[in-house]
PDB file of N, CA and C in Angstrom:
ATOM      1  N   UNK A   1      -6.788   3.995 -11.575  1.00  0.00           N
ATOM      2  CA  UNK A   1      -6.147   2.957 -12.354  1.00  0.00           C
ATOM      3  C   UNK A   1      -6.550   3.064 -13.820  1.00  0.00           C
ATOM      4  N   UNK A   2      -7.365   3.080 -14.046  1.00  0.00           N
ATOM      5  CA  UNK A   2      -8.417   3.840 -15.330  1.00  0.00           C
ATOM      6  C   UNK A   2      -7.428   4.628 -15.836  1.00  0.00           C
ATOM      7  N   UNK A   3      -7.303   5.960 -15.424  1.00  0.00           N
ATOM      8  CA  UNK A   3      -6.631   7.293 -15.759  1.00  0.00           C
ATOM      9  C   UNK A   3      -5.270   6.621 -16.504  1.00  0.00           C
ATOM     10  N   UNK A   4      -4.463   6.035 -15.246  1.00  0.00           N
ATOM     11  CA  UNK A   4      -3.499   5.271 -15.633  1.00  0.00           C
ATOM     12  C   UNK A   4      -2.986   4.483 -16.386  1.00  0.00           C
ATOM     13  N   UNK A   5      -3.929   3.809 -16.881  1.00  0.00           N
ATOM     14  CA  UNK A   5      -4.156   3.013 -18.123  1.00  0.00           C
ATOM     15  C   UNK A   5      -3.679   1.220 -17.552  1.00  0.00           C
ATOM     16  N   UNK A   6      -3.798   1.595 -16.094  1.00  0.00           N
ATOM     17  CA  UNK A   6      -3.416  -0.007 -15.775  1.00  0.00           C
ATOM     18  C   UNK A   6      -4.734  -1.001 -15.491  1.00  0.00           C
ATOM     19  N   UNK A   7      -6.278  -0.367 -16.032  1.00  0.00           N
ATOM     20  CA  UNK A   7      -7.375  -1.188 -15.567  1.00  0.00           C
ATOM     21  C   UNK A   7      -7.817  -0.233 -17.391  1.00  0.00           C
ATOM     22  N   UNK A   8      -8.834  -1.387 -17.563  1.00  0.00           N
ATOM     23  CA  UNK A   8      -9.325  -0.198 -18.816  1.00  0.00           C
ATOM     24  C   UNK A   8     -10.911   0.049 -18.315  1.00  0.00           C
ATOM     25  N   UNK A   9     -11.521   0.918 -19.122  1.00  0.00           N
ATOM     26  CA  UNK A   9     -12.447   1.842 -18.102  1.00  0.00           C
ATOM     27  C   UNK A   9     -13.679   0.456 -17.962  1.00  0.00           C
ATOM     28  N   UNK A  10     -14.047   0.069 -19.481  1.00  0.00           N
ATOM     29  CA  UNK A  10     -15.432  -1.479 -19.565  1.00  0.00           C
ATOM     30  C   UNK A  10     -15.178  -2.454 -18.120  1.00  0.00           C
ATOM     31  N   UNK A  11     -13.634  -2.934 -18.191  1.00  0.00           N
ATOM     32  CA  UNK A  11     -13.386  -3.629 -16.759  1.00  0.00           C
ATOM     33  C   UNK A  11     -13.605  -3.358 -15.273  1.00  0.00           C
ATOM     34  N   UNK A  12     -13.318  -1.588 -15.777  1.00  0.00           N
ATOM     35  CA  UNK A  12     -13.488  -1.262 -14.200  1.00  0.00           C
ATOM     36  C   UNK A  12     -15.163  -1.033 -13.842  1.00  0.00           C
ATOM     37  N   UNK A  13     -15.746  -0.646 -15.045  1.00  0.00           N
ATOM     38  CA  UNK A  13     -17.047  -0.833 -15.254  1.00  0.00           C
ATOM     39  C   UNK A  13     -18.141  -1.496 -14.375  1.00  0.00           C
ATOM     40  N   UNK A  14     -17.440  -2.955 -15.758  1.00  0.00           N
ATOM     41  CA  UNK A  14     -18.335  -4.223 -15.156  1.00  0.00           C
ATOM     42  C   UNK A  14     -17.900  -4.829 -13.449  1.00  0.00           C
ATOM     43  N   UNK A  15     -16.907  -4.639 -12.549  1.00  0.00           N
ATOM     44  CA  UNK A  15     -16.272  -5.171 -11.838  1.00  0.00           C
ATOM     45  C   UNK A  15     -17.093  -4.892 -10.978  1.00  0.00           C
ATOM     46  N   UNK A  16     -17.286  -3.299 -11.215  1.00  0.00           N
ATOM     47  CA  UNK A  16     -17.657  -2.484  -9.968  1.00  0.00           C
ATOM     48  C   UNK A  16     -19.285  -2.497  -9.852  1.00  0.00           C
ATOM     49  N   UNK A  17     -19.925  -2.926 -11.245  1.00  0.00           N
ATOM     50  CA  UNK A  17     -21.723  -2.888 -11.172  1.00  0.00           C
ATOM     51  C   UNK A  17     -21.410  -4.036 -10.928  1.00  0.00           C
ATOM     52  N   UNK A  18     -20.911  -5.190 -11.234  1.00  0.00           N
ATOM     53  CA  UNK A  18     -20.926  -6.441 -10.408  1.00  0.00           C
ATOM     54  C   UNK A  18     -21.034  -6.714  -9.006  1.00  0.00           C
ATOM     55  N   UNK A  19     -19.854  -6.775  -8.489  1.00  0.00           N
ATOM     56  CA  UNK A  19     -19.496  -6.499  -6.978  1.00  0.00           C
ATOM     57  C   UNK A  19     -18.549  -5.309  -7.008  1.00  0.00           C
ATOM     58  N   UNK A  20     -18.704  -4.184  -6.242  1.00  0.00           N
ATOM     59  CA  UNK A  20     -18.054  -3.118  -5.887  1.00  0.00           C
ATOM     60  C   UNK A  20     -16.971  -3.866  -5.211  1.00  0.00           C
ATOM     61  N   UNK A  21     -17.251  -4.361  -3.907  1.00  0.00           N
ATOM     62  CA  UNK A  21     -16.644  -4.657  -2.792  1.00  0.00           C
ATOM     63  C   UNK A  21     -15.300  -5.169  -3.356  1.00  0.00           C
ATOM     64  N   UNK A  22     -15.996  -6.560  -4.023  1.00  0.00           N
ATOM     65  CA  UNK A  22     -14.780  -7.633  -4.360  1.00  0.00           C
ATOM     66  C   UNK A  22     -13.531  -6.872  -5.621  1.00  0.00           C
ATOM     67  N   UNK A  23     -14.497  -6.075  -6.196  1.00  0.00           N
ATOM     68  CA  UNK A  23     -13.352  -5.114  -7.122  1.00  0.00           C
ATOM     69  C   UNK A  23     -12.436  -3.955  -6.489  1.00  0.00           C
ATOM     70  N   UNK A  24     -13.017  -4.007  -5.379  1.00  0.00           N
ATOM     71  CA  UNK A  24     -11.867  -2.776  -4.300  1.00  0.00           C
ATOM     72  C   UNK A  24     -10.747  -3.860  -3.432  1.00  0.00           C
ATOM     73  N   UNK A  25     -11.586  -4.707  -2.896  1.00  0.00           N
ATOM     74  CA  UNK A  25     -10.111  -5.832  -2.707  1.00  0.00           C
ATOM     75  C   UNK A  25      -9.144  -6.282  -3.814  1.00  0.00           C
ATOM     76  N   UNK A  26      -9.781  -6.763  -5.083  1.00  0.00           N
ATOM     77  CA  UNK A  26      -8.922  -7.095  -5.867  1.00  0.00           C
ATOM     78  C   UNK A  26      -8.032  -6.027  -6.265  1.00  0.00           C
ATOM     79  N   UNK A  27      -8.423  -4.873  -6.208  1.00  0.00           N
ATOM     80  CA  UNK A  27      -7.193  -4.027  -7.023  1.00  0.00           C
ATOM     81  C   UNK A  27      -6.955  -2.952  -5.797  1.00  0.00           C
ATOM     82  N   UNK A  28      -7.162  -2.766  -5.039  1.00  0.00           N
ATOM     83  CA  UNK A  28      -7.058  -1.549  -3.563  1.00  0.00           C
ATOM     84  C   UNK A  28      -5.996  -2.427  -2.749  1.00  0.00           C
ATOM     85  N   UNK A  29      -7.108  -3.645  -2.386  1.00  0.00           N
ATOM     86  CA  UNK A  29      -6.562  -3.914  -0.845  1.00  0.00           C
ATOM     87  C   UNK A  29      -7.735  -4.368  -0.171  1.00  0.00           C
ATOM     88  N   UNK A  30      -7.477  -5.314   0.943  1.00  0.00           N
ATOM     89  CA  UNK A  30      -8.561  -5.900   2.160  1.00  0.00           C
ATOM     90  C   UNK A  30      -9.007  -4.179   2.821  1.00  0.00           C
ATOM     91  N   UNK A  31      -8.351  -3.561   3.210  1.00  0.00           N
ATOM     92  CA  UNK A  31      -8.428  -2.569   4.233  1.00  0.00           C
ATOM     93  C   UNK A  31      -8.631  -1.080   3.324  1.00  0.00           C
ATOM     94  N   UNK A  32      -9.731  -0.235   3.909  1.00  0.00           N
ATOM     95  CA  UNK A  32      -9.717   0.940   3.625  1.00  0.00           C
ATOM     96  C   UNK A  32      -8.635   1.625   4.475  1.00  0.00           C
ATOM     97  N   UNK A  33      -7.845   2.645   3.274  1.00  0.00           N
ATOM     98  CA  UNK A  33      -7.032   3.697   3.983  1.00  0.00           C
ATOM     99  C   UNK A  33      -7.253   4.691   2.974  1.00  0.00           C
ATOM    100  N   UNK A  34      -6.914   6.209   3.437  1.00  0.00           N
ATOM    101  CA  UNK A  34      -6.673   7.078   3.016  1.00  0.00           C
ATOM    102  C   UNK A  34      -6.092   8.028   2.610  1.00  0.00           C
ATOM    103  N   UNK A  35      -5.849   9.173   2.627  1.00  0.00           N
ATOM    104  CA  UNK A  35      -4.683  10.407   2.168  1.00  0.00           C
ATOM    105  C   UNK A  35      -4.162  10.038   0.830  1.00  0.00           C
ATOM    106  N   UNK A  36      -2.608  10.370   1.064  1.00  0.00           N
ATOM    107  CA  UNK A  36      -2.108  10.279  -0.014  1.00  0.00           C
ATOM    108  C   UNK A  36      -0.964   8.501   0.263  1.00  0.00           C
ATOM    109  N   UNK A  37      -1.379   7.839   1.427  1.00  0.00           N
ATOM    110  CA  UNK A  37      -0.856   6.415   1.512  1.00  0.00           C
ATOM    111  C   UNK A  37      -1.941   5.716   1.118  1.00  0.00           C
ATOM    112  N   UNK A  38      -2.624   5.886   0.397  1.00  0.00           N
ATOM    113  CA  UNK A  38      -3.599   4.957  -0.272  1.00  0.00           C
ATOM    114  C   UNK A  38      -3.036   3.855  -1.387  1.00  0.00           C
ATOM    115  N   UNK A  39      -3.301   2.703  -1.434  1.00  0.00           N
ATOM    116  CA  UNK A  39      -2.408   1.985  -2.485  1.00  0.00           C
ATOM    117  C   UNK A  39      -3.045   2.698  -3.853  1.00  0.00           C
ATOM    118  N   UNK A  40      -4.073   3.376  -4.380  1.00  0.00           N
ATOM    119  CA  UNK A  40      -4.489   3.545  -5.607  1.00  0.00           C
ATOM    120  C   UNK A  40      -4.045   5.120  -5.978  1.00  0.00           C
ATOM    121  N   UNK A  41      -2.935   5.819  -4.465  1.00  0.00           N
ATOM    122  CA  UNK A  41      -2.498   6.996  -5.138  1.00  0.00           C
ATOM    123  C   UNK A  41      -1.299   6.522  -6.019  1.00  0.00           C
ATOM    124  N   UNK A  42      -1.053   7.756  -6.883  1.00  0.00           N
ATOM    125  CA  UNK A  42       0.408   7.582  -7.735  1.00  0.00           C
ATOM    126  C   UNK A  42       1.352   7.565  -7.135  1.00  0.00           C
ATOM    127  N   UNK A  43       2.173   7.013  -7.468  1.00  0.00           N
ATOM    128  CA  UNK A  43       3.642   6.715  -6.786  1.00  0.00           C
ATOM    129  C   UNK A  43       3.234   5.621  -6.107  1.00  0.00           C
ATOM    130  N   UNK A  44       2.668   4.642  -5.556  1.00  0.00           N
ATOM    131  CA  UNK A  44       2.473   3.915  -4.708  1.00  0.00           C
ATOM    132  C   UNK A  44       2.419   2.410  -5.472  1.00  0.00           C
ATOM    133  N   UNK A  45       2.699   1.472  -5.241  1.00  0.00           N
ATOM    134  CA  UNK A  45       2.775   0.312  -6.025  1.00  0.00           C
ATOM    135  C   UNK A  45       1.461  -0.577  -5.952  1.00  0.00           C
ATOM    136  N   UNK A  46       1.308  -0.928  -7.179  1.00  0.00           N
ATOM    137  CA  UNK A  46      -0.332  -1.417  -7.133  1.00  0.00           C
ATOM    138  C   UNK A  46       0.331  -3.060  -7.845  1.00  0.00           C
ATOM    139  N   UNK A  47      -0.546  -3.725  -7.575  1.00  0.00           N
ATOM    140  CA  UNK A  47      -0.472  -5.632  -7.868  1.00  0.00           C
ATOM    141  C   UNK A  47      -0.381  -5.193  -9.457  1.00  0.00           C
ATOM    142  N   UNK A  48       0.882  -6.036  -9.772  1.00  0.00           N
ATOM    143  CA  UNK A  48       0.905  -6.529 -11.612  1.00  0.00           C
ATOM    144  C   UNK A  48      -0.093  -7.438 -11.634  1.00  0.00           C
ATOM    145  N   UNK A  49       0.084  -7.943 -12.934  1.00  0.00           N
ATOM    146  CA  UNK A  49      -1.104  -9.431 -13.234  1.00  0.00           C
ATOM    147  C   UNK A  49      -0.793 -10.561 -12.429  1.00  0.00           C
ATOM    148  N   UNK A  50       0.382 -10.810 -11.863  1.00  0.00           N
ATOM    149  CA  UNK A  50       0.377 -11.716 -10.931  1.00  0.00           C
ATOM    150  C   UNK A  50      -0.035 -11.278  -9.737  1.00  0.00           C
ATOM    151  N   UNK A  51      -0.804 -10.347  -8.760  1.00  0.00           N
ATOM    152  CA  UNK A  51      -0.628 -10.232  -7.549  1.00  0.00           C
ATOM    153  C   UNK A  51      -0.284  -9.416  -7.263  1.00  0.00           C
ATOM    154  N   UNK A  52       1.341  -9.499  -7.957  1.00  0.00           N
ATOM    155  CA  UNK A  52       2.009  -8.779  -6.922  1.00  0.00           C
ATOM    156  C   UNK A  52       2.544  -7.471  -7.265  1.00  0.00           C
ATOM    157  N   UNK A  53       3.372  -6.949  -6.458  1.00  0.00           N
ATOM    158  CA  UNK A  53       3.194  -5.141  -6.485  1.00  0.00           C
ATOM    159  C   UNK A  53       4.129  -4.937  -7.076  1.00  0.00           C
ATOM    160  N   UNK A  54       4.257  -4.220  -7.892  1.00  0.00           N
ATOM    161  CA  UNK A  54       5.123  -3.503  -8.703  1.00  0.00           C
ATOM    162  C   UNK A  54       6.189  -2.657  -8.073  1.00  0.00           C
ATOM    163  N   UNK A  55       7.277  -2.386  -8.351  1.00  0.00           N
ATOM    164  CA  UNK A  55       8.004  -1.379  -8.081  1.00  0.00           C
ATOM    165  C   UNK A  55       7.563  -0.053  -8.302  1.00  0.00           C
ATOM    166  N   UNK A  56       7.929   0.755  -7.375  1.00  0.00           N
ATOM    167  CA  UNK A  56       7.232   2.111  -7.941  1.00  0.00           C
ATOM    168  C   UNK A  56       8.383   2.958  -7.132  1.00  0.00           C
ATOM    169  N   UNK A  57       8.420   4.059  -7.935  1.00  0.00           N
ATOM    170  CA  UNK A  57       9.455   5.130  -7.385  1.00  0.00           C
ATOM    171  C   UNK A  57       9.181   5.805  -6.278  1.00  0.00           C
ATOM    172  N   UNK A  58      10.064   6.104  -5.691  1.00  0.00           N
ATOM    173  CA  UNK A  58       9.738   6.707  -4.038  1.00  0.00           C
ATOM    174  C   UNK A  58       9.801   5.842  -2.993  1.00  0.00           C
ATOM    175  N   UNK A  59       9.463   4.432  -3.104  1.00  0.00           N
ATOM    176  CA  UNK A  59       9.285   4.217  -1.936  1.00  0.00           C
ATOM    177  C   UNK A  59      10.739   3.249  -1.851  1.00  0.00           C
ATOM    178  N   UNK A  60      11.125   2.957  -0.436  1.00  0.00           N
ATOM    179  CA  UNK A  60      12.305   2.797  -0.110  1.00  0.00           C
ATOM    180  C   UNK A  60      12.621   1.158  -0.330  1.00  0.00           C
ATOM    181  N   UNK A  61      13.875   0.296  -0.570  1.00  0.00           N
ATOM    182  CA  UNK A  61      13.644  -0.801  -0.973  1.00  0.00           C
ATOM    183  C   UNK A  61      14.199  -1.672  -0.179  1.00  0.00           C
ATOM    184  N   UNK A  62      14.003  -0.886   1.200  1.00  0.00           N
ATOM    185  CA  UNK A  62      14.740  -1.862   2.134  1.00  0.00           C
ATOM    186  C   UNK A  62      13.576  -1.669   3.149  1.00  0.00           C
ATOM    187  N   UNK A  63      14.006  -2.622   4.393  1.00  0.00           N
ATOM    188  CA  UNK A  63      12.651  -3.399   4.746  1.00  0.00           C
ATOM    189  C   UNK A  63      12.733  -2.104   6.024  1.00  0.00           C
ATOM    190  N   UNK A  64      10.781  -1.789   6.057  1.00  0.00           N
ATOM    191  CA  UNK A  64      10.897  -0.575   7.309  1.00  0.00           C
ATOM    192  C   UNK A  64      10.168  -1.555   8.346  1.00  0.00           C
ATOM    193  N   UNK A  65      10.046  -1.011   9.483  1.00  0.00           N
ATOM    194  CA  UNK A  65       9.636  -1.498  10.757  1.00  0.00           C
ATOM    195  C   UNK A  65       8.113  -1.107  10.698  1.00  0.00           C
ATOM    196  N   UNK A  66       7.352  -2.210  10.884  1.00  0.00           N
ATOM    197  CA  UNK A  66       5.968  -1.088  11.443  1.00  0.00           C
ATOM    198  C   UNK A  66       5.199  -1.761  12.579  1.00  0.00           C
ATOM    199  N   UNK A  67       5.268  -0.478  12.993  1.00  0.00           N
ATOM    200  CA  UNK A  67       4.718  -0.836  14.987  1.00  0.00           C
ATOM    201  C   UNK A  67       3.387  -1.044  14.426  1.00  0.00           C
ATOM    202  N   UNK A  68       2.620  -2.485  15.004  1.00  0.00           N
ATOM    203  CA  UNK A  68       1.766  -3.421  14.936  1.00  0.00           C
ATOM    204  C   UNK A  68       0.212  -1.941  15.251  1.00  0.00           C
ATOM    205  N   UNK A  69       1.148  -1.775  16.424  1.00  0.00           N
ATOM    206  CA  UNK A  69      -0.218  -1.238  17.303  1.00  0.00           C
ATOM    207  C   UNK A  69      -0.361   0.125  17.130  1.00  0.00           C
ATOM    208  N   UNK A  70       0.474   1.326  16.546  1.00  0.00           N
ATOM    209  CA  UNK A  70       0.428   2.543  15.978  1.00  0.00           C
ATOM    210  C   UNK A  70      -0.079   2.543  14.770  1.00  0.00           C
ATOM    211  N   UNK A  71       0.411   1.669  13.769  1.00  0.00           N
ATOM    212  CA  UNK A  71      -0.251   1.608  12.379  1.00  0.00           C
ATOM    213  C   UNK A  71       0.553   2.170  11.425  1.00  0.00           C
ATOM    214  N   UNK A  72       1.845   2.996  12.149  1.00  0.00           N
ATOM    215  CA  UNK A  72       2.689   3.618  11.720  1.00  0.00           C
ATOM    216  C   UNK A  72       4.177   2.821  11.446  1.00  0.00           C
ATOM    217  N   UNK A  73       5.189   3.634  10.104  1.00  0.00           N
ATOM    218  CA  UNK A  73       5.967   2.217   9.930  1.00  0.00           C
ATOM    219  C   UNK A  73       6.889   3.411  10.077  1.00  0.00           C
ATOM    220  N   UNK A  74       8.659   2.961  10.076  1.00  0.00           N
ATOM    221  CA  UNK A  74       9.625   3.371  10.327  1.00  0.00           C
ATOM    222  C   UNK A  74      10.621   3.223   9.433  1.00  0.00           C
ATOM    223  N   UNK A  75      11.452   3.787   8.830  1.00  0.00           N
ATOM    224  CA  UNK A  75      12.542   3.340   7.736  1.00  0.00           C
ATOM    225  C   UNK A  75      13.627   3.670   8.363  1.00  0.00           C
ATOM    226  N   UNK A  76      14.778   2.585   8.272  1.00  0.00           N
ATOM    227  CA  UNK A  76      15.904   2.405   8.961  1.00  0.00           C
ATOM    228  C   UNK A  76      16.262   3.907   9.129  1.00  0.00           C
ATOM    229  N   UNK A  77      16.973   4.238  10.060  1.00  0.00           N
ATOM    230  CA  UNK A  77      17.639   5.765  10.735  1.00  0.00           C
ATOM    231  C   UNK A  77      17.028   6.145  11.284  1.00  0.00           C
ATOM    232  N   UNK A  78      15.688   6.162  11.298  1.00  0.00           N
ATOM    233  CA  UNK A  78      14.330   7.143  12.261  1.00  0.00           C
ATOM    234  C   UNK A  78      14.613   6.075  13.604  1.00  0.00           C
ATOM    235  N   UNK A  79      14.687   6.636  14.847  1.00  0.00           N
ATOM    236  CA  UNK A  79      14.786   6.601  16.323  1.00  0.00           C
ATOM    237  C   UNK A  79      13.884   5.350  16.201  1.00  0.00           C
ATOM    238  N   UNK A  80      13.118   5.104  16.011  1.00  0.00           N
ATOM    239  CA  UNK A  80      11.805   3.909  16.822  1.00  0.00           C
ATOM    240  C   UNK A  80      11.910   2.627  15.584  1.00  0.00           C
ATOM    241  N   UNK A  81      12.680   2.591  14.634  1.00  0.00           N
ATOM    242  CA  UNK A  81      13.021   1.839  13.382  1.00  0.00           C
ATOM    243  C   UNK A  81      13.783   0.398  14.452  1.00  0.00           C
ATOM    244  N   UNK A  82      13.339  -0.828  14.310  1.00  0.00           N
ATOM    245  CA  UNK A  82      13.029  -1.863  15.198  1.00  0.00           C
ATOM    246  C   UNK A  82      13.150  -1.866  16.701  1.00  0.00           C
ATOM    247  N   UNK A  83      12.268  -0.939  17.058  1.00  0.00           N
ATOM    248  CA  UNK A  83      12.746  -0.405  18.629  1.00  0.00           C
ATOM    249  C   UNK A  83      11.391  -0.685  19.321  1.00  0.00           C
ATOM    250  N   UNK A  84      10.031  -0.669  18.736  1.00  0.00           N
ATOM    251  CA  UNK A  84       8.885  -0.587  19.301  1.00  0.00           C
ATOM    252  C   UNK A  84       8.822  -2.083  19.765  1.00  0.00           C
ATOM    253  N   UNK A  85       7.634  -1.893  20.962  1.00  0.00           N
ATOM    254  CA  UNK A  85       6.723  -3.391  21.903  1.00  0.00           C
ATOM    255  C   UNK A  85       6.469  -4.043  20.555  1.00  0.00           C
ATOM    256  N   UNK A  86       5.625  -3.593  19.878  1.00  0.00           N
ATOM    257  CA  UNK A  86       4.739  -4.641  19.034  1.00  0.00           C
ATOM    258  C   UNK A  86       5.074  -4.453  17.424  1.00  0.00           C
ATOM    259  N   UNK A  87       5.497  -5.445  16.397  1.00  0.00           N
ATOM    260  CA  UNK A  87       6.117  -4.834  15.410  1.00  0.00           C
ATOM    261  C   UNK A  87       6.609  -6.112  14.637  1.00  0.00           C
ATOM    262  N   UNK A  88       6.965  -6.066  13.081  1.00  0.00           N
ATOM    263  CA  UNK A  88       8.019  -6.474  12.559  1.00  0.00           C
ATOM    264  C   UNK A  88       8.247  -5.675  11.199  1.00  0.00           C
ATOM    265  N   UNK A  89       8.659  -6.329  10.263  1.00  0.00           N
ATOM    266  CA  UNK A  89       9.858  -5.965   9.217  1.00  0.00           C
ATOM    267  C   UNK A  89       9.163  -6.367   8.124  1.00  0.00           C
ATOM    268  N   UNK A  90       9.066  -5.581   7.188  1.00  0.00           N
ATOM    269  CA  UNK A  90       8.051  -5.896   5.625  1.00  0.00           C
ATOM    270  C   UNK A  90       8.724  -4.753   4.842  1.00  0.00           C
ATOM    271  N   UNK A  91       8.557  -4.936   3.282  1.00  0.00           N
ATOM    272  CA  UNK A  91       8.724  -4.039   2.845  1.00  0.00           C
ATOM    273  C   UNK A  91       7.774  -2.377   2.717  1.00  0.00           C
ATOM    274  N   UNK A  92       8.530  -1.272   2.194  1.00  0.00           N
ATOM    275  CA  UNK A  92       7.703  -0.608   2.237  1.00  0.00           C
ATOM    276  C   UNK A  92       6.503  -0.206   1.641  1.00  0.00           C
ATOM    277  N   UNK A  93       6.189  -1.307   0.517  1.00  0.00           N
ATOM    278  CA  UNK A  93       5.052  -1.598  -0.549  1.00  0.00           C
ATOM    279  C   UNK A  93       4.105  -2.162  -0.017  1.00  0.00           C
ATOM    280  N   UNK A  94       4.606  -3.443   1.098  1.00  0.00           N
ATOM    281  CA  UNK A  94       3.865  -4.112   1.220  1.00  0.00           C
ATOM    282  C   UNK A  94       3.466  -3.593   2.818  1.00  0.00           C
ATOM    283  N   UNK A  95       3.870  -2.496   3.921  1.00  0.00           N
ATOM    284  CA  UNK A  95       3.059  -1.992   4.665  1.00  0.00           C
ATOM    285  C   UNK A  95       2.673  -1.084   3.730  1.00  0.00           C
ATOM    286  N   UNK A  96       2.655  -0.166   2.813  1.00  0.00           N
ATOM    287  CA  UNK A  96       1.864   0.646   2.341  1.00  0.00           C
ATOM    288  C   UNK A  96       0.199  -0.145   1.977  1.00  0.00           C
ATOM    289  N   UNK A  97       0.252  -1.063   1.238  1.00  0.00           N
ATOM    290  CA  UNK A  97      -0.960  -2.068   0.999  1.00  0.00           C
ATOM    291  C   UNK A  97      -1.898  -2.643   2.024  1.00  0.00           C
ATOM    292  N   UNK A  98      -0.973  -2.641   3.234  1.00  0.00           N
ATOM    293  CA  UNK A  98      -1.691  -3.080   4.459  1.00  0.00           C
ATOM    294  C   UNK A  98      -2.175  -2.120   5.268  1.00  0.00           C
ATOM    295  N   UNK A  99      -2.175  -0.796   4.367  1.00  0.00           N
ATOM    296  CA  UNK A  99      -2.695   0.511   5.171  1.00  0.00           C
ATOM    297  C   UNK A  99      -1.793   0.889   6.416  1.00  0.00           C
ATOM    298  N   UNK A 100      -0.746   0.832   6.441  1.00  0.00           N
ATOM    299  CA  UNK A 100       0.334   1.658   7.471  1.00  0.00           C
ATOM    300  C   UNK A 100       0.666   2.787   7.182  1.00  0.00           C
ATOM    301  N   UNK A 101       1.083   3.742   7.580  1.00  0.00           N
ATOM    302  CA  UNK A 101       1.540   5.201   7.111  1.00  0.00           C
ATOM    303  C   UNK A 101       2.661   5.287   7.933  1.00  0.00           C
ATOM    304  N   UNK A 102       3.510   5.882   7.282  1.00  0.00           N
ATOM    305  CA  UNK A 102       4.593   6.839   7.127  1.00  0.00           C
ATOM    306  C   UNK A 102       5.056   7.574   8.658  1.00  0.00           C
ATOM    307  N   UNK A 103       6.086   7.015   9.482  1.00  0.00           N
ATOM    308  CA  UNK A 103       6.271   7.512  10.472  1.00  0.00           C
ATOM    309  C   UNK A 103       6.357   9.182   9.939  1.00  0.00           C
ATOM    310  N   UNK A 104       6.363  10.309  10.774  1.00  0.00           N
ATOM    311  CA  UNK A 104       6.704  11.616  10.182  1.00  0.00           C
ATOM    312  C   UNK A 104       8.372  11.690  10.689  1.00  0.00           C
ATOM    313  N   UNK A 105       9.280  12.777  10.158  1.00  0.00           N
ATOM    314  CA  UNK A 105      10.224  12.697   9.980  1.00  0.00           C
ATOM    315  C   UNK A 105      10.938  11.696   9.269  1.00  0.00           C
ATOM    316  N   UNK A 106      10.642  10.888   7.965  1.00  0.00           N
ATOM    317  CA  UNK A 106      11.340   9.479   7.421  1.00  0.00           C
ATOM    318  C   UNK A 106      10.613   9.860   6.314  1.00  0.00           C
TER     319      UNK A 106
END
């Protein structure tokens, strides 16, 4: 975020010799995830000053499915896209933030 110029470096600084923790929720997320579905990779939409997440390119702007209990989400056309036991309907910003990944093939 630093790099990016959407945190400046003194803030991310003090946040993090403060409380680490509470500065990885405030700008990450409750939940550790990894790869490249991390909310702090590029392309991925990170909270404006209100909260909330920004638009960001790539990701799709209609609502995907994500099976509760796989962890994995679905974007309309992929086979299992509102078909799974356990599941509902969010955008794809906001399962990306909640640490879901990317059915493969979608």
């Amino acid at each position: 975020m630093v790099i990016s110029g959407k945190l400046d470096l003194e803030t991310a600084q003090r946040e993090i010799a403060t409380d680490w923790i509470a500065a990885y929720k405030k700008y990450i997320g409750p939940s550790p995830v990894s790869g490249r579905h991390h909310p702090g990779y590029a392309g991925s939409a990170l909270p404006d000053s209100r909260g909330e997440a920004a638009a960001s390119p790539g990701l799709s702007a209609a609502k995907v499915w994500v099976n509760t209990s796989s962890g994995k989400y679905f974007r309309p056309g992929q086979q299992w896209y509102g078909k799974t036991k356990r599941g509902e309907y969010m955008s794809e910003t906001e399962a990306i933030q909640k640490g879901y990944r990317a059915a493969k093939g979608g």
